[in-house]
Protein backbone atom coordinates (compact mmCIF):
# COMPACT_ATOMS: atom_id res chain seq x y z
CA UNK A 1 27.18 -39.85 25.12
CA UNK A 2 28.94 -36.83 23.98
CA UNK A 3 32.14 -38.00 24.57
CA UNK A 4 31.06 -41.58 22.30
CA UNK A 5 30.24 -38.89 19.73
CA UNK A 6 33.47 -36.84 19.69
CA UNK A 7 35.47 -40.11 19.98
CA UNK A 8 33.54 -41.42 16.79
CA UNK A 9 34.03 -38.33 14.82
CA UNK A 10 38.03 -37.97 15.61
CA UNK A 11 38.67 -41.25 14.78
CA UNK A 12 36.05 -41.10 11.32
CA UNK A 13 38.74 -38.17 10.70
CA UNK A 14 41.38 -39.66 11.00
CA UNK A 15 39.94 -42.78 8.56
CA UNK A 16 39.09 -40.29 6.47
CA UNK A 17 42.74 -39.00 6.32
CA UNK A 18 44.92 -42.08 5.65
CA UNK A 19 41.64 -43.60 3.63
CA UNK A 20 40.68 -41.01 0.77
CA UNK A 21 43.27 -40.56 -2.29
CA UNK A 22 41.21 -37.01 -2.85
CA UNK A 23 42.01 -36.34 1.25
CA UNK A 24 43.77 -32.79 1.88
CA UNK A 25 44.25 -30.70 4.97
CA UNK A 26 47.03 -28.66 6.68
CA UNK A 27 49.11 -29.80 9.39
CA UNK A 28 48.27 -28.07 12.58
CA UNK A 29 51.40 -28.86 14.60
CA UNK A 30 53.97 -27.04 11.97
CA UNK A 31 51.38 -25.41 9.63
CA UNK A 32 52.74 -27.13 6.47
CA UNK A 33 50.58 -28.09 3.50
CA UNK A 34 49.75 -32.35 4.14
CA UNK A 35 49.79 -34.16 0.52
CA UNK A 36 46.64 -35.97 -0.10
CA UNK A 37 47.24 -39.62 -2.08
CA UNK A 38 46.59 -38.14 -5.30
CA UNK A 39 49.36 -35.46 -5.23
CA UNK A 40 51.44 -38.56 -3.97
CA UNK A 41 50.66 -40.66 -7.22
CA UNK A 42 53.66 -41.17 -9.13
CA UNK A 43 55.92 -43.29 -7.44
CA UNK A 44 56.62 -46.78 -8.50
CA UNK A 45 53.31 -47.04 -10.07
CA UNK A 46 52.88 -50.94 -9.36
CA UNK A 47 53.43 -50.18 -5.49
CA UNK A 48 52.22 -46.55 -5.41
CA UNK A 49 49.41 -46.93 -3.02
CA UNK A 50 51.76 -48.18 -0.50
CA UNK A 51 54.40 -46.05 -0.75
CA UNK A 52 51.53 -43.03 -0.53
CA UNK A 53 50.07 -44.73 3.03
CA UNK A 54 53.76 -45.18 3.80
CA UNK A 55 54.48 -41.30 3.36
CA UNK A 56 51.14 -40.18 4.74
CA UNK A 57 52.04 -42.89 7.83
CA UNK A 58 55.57 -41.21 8.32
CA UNK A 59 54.31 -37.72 8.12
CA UNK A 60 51.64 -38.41 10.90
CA UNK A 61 54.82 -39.67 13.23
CA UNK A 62 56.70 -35.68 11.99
CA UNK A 63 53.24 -34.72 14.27
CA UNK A 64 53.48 -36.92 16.80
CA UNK A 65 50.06 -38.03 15.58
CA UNK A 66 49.37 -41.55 16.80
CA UNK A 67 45.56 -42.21 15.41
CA UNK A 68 46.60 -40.75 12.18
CA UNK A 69 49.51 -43.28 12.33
CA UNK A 70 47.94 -46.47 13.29
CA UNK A 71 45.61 -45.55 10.72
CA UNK A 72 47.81 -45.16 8.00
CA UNK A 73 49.07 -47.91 8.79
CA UNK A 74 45.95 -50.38 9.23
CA UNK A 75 45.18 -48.58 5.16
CA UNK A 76 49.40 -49.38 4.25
CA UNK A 77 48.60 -53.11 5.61
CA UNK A 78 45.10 -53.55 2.82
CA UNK A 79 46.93 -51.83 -0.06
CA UNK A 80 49.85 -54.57 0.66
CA UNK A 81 47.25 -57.17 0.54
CA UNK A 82 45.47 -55.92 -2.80
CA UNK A 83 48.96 -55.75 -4.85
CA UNK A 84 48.73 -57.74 -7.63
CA UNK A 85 52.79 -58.99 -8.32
CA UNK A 86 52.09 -60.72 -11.63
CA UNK A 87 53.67 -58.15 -13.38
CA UNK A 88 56.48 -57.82 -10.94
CA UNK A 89 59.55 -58.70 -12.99
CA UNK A 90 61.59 -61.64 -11.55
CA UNK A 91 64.17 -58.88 -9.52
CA UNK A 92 61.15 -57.06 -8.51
CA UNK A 93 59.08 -60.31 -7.23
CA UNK A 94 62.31 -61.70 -5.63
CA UNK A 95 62.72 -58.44 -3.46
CA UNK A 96 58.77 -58.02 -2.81
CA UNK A 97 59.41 -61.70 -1.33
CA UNK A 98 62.42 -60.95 0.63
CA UNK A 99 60.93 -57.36 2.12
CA UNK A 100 57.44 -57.60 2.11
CA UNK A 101 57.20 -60.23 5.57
CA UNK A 102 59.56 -57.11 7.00
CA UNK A 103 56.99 -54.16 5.65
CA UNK A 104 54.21 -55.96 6.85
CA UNK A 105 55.13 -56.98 10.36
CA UNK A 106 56.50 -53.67 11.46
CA UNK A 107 52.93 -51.99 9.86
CA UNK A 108 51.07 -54.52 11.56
CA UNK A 109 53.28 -53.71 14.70
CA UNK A 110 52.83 -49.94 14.10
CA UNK A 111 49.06 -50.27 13.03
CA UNK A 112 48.56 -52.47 16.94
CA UNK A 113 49.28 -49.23 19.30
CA UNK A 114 48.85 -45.96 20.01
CA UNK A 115 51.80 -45.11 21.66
CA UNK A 116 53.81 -43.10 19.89
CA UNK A 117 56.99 -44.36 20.85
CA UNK A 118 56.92 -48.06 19.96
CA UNK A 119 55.18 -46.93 16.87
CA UNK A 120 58.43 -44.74 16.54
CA UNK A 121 60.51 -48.10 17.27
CA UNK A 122 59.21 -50.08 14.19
CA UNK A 123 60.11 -47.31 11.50
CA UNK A 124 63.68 -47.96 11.20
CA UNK A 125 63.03 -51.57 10.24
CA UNK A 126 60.34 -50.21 8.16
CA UNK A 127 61.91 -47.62 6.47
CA UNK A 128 64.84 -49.92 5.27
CA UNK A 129 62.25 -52.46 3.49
CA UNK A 130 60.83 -49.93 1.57
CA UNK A 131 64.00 -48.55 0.58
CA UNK A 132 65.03 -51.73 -1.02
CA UNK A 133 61.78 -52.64 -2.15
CA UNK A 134 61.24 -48.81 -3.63
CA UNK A 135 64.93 -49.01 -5.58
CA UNK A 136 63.81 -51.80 -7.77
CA UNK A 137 60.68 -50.08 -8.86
CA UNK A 138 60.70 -46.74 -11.56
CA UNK A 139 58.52 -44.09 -10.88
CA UNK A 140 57.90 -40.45 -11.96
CA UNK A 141 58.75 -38.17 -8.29
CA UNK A 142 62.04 -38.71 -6.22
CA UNK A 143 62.01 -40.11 -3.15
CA UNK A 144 64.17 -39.04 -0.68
CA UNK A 145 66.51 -41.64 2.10
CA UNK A 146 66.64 -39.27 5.53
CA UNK A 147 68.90 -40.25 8.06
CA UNK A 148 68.62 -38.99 11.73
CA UNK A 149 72.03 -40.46 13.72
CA UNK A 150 70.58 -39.56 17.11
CA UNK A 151 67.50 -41.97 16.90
CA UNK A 152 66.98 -45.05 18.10
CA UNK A 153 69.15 -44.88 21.33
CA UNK A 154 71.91 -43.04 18.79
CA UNK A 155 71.92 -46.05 16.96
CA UNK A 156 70.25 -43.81 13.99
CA UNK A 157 67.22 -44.16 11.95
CA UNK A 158 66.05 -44.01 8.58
CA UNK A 159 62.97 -42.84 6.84
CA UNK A 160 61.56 -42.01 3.03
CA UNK A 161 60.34 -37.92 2.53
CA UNK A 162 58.93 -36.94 -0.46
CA UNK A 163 60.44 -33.88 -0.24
CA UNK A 164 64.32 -32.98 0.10
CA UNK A 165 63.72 -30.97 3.82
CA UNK A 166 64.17 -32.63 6.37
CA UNK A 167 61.20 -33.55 8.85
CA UNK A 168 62.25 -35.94 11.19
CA UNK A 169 59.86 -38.66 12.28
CA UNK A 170 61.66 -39.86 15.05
CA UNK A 171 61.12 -36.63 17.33
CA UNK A 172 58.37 -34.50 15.94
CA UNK A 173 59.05 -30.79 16.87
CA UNK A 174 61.48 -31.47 19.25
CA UNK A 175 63.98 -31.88 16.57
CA UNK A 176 62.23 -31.58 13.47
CA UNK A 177 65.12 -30.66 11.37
CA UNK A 178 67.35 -33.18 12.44
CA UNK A 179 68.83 -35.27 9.66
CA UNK A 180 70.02 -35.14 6.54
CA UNK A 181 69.33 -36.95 3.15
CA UNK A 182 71.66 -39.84 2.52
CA UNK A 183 70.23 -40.60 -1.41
CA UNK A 184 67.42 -40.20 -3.53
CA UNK A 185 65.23 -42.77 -5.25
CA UNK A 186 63.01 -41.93 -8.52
């Protein structure tokens, strides 16, 4: 029974931290402050929400975090299906059409396990939808395009940081500063 209870609380936790906008915490793996949603508001205000669960899902894989990830990614999935696109303009509606099948199925894919790696797998594709979708959007804060050439069998892999240092998703600490920032987004 006590193990049922600790299992409920962790994952409650870890609801709690990909599910509340007022959410804040530190990271215990590198000691770095975690954004909440709300200091995440700002960018491309018509898809904020997802770009936040996005962030908050990529900073989970920087510590190697898989409950936090599926999580954030289960929460990326609903705020997907809540996005009202009548206000899209016709460039922004025709890439939400083209990316958003992509977005979703590697979430959904990501959201599915708990293994670290295959979550790792499905970022790349990930990562380059919301790129495109992101660049036809205006928001208030940069977003930054990280490239790591050693993931993904050396084949490389992308993500979006909201901030210009470099914490790479792809291998946690065991190469956290491995990458570099190939453009910014605002």
């Amino acid at each position: 029974m006590k193990i049922i209870k600790i299992g409920y609380i962790a994952l409650i936790t870890v609801l709690f931290a990909c599910g509340n906008s007022q959410s804040k915490g530190n990271d215990q793996e590198h000691g770095d402050h975690k954004p909440s949603k709300s200091e995440l508001s700002g960018f491309a205000a018509p898809i904020s929400p997802i770009i936040q669960n996005y962030i908050l899902l990529k900073n989970a894989l920087v510590a190697s975090n898989p409950e936090e990830t599926k999580a954030c990614a289960e929460s990326m999935l609903k705020e997907i299906n809540k996005t009202d696109t009548s206000k899209f303009s016709s460039t922004q509606r025709e890439i939400w059409d083209t990316k958003i099948e992509i977005i979703k199925g590697n979430a959904a894919h990501i959201s599915e396990t708990s293994e670290i790696s295959h979550q790792r797998d499905h970022l790349n594709p990930l990562s380059e939808a919301m790129f495109e979708l992101i660049k036809s959007f205006k928001g208030e804060k940069t977003l930054y395009y990280d490239f790591c050439p050693m993931a993904n069998d050396n084949k490389g892999g992308y993500w979006l940081s909201e901030t210009e240092e470099i914490e790479n998703p792809y291998y946690g600490n065991d190469m956290l500063n491995c990458g570099e920032v190939i453009e910014s987004v605002k």
